[in-house]
PDB file of N, CA and C in Angstrom:
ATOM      1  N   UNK A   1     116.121 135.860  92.142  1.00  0.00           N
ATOM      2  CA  UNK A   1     115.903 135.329  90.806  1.00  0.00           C
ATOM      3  C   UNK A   1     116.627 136.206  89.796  1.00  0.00           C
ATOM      4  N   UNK A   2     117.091 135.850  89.207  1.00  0.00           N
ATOM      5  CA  UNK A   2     118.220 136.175  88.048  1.00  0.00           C
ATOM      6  C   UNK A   2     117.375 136.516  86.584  1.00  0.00           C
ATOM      7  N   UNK A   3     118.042 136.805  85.952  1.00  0.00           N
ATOM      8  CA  UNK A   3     117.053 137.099  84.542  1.00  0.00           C
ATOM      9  C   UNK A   3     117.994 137.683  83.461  1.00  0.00           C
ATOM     10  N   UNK A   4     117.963 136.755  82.366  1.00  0.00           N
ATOM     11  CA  UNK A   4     119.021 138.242  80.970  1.00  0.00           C
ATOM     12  C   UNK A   4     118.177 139.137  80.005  1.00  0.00           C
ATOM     13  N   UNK A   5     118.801 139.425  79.881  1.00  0.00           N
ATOM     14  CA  UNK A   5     118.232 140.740  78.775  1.00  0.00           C
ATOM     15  C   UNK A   5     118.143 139.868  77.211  1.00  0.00           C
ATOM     16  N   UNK A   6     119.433 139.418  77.695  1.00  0.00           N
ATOM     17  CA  UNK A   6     119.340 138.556  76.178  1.00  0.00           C
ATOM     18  C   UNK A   6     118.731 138.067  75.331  1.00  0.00           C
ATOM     19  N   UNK A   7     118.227 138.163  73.904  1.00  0.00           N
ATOM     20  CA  UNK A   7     117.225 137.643  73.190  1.00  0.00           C
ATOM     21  C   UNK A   7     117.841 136.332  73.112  1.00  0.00           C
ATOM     22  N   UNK A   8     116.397 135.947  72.865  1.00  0.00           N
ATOM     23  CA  UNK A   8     116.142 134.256  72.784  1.00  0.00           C
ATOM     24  C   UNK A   8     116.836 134.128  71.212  1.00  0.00           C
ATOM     25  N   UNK A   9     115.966 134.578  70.273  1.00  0.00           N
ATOM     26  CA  UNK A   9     115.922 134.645  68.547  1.00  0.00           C
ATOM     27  C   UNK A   9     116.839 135.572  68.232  1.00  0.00           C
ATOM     28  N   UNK A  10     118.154 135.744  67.490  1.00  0.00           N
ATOM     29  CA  UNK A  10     118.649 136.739  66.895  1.00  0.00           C
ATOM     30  C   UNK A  10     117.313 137.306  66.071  1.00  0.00           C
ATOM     31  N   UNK A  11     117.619 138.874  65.916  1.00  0.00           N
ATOM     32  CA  UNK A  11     116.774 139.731  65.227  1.00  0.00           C
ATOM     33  C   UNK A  11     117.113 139.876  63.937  1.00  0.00           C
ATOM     34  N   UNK A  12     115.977 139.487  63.237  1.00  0.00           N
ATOM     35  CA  UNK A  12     115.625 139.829  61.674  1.00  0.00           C
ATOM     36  C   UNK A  12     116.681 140.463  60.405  1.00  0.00           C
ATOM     37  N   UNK A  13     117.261 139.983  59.831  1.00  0.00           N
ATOM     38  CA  UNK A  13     118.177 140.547  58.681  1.00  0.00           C
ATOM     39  C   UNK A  13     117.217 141.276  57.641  1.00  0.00           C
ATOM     40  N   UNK A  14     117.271 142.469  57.299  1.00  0.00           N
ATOM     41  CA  UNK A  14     116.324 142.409  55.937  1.00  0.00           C
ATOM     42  C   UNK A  14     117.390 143.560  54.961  1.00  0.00           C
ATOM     43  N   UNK A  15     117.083 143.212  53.771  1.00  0.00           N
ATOM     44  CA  UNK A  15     117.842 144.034  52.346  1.00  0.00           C
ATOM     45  C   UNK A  15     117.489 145.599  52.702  1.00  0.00           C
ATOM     46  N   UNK A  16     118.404 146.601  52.867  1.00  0.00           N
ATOM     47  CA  UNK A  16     117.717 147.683  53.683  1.00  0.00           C
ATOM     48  C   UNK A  16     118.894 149.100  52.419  1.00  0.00           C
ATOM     49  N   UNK A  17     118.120 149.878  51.973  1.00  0.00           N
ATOM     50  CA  UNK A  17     118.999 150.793  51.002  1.00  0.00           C
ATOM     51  C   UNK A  17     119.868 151.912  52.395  1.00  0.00           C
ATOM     52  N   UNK A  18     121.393 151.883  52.069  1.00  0.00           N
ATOM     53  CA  UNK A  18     121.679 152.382  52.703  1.00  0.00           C
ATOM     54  C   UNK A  18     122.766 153.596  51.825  1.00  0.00           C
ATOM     55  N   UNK A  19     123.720 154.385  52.305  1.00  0.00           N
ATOM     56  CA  UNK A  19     124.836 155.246  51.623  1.00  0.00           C
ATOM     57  C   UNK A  19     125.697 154.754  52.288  1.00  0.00           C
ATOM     58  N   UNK A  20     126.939 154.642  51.412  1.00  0.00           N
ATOM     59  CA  UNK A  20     128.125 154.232  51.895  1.00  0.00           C
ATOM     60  C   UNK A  20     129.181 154.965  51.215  1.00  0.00           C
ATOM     61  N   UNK A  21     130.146 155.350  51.740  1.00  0.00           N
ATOM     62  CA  UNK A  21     131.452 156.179  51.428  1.00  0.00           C
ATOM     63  C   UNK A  21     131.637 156.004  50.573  1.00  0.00           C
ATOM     64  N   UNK A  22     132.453 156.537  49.322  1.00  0.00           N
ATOM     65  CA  UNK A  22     133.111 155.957  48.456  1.00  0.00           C
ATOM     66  C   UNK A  22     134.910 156.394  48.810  1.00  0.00           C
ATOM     67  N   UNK A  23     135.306 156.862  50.080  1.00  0.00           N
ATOM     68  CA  UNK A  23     136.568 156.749  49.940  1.00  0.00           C
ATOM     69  C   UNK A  23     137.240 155.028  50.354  1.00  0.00           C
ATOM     70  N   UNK A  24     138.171 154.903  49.905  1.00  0.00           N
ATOM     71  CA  UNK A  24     138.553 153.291  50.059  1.00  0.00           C
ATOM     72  C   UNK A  24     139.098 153.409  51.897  1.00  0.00           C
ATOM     73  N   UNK A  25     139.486 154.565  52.220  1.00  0.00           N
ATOM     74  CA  UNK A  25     139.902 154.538  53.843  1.00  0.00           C
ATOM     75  C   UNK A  25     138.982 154.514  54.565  1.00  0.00           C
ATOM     76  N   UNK A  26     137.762 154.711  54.589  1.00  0.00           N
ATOM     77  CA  UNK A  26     136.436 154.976  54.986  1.00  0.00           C
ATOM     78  C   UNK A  26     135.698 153.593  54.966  1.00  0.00           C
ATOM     79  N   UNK A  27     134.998 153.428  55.987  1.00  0.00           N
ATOM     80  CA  UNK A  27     133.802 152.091  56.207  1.00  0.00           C
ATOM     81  C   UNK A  27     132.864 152.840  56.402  1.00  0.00           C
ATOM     82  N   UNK A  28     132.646 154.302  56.202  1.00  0.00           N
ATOM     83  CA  UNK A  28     131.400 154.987  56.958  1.00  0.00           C
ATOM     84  C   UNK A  28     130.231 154.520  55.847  1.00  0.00           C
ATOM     85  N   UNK A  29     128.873 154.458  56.476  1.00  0.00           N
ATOM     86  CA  UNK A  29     127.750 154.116  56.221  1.00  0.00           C
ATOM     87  C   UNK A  29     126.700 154.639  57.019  1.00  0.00           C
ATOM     88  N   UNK A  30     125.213 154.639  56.415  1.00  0.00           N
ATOM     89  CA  UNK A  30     124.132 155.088  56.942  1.00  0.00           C
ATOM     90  C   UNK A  30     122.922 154.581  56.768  1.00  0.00           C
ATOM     91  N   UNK A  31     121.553 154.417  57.311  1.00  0.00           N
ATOM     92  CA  UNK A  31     120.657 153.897  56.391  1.00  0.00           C
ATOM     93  C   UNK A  31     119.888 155.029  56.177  1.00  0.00           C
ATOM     94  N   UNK A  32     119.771 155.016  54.527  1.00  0.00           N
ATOM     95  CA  UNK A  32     118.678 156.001  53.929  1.00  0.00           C
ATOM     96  C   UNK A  32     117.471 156.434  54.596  1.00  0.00           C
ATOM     97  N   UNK A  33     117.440 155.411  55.207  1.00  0.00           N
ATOM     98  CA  UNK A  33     115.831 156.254  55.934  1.00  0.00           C
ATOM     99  C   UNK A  33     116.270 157.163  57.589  1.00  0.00           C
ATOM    100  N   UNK A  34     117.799 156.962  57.510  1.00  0.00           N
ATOM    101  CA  UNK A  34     117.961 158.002  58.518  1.00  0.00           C
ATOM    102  C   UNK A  34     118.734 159.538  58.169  1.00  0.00           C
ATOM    103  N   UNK A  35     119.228 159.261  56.660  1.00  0.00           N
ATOM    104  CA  UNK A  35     119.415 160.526  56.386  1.00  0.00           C
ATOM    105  C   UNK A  35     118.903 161.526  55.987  1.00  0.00           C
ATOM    106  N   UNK A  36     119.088 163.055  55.952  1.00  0.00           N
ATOM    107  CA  UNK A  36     118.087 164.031  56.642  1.00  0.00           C
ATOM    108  C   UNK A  36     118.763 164.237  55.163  1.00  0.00           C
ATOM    109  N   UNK A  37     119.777 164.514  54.531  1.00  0.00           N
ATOM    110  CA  UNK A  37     119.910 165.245  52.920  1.00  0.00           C
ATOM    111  C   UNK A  37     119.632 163.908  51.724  1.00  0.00           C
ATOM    112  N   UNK A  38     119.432 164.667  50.616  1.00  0.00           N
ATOM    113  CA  UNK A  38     118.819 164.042  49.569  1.00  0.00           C
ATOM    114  C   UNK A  38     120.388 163.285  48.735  1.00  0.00           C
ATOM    115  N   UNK A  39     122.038 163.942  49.182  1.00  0.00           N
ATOM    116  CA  UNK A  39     123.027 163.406  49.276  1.00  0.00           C
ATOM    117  C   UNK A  39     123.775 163.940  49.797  1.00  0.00           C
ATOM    118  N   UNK A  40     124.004 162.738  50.559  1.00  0.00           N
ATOM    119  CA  UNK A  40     124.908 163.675  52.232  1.00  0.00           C
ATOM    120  C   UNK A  40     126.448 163.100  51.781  1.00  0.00           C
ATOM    121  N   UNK A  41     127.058 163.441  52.481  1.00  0.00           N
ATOM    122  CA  UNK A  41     128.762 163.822  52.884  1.00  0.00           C
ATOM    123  C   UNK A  41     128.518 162.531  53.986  1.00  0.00           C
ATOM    124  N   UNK A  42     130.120 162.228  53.893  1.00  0.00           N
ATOM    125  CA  UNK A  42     130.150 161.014  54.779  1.00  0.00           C
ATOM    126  C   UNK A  42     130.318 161.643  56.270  1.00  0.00           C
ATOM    127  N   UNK A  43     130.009 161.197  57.034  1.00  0.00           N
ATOM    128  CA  UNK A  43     129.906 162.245  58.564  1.00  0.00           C
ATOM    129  C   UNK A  43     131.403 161.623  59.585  1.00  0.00           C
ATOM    130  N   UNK A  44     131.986 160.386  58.346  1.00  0.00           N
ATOM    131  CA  UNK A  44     133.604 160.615  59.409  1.00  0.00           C
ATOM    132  C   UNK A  44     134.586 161.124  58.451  1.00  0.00           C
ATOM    133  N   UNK A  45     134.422 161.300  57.166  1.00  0.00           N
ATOM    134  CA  UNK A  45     135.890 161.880  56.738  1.00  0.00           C
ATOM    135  C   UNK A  45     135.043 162.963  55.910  1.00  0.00           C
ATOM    136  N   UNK A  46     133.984 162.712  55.236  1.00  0.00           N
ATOM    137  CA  UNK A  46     133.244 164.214  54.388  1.00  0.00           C
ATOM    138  C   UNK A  46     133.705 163.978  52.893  1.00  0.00           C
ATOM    139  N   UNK A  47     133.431 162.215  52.395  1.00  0.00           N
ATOM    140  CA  UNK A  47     133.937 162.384  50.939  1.00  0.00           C
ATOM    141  C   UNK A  47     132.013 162.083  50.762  1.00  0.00           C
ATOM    142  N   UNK A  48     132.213 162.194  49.698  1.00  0.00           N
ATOM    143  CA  UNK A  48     131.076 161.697  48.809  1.00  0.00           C
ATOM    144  C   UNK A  48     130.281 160.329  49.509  1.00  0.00           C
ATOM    145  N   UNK A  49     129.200 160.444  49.000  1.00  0.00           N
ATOM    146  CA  UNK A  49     128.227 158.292  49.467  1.00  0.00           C
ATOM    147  C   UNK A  49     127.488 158.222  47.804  1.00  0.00           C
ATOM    148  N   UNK A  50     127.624 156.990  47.998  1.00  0.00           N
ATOM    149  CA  UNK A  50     126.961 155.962  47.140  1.00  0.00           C
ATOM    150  C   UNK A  50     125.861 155.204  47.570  1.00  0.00           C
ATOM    151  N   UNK A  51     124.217 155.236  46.822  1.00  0.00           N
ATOM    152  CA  UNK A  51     123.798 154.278  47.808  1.00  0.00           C
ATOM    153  C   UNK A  51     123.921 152.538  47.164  1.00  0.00           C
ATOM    154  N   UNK A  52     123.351 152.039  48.229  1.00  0.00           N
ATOM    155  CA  UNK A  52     123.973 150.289  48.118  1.00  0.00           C
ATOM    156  C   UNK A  52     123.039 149.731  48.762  1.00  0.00           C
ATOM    157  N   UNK A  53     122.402 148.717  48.680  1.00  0.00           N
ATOM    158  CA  UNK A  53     121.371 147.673  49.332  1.00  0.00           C
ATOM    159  C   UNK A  53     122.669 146.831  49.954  1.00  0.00           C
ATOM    160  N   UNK A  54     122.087 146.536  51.356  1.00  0.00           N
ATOM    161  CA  UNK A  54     123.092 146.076  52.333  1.00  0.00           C
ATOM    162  C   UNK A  54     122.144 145.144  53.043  1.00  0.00           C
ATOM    163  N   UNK A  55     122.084 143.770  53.791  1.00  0.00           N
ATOM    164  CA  UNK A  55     121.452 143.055  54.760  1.00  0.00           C
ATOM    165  C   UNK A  55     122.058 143.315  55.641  1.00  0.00           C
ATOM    166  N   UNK A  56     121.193 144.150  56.811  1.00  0.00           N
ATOM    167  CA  UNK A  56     121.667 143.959  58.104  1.00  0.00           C
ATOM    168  C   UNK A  56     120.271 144.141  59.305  1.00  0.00           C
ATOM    169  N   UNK A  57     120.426 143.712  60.042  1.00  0.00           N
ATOM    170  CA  UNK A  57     119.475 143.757  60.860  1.00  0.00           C
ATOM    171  C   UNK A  57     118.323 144.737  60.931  1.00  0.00           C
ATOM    172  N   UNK A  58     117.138 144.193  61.171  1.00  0.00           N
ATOM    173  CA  UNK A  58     115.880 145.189  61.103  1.00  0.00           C
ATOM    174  C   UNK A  58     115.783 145.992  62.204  1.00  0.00           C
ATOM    175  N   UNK A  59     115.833 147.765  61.685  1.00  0.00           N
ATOM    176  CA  UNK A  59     115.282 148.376  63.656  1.00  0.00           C
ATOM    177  C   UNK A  59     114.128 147.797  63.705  1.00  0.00           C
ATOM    178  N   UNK A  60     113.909 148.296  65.171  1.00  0.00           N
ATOM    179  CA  UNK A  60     112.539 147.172  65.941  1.00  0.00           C
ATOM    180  C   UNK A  60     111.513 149.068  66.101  1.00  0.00           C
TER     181      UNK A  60
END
C-alpha cells in the first residue's frame, strides 16, 4: 500500500510582519518573530532591513 506525504489543503496564508533588505540586489528576508536582534543586518549581503507585512504561509 502506497501513501503521500502530500497535503490534501494547501496551508494557510496569513499577513505576517517580516524584515526585508533594503539593498535592490538582495531578496533577503526574515520573519520578525524569528529574529533574535531588535535590527538585524541582512544575513546574505549585511545591508540594512526594513520591516514590511508580507502574506505568506502560516508555520504550523
Amino acid at each position: 500500500m502506497a501513501f503521500s506525504r502530500r497535503r490534501k489543503e494547501p496551508l494557510p496564508k496569513v499577513e505576517t510582519k517580516v524584515w526585508a533588505c533594503t539593498s535592490d540586489d538582495c531578496n533577503g528576508w526574515m520573519r520578525e518573530s524569528l529574529s533574535f536582534k531588535e535590527e538585524p543586518k541582512c544575513p546574505l549581503c549585511k545591508s540594512s532591513m526594513k520591516q514590511e507585512i508580507r502574506t505568506i504561509t502560516e508555520l504550523e
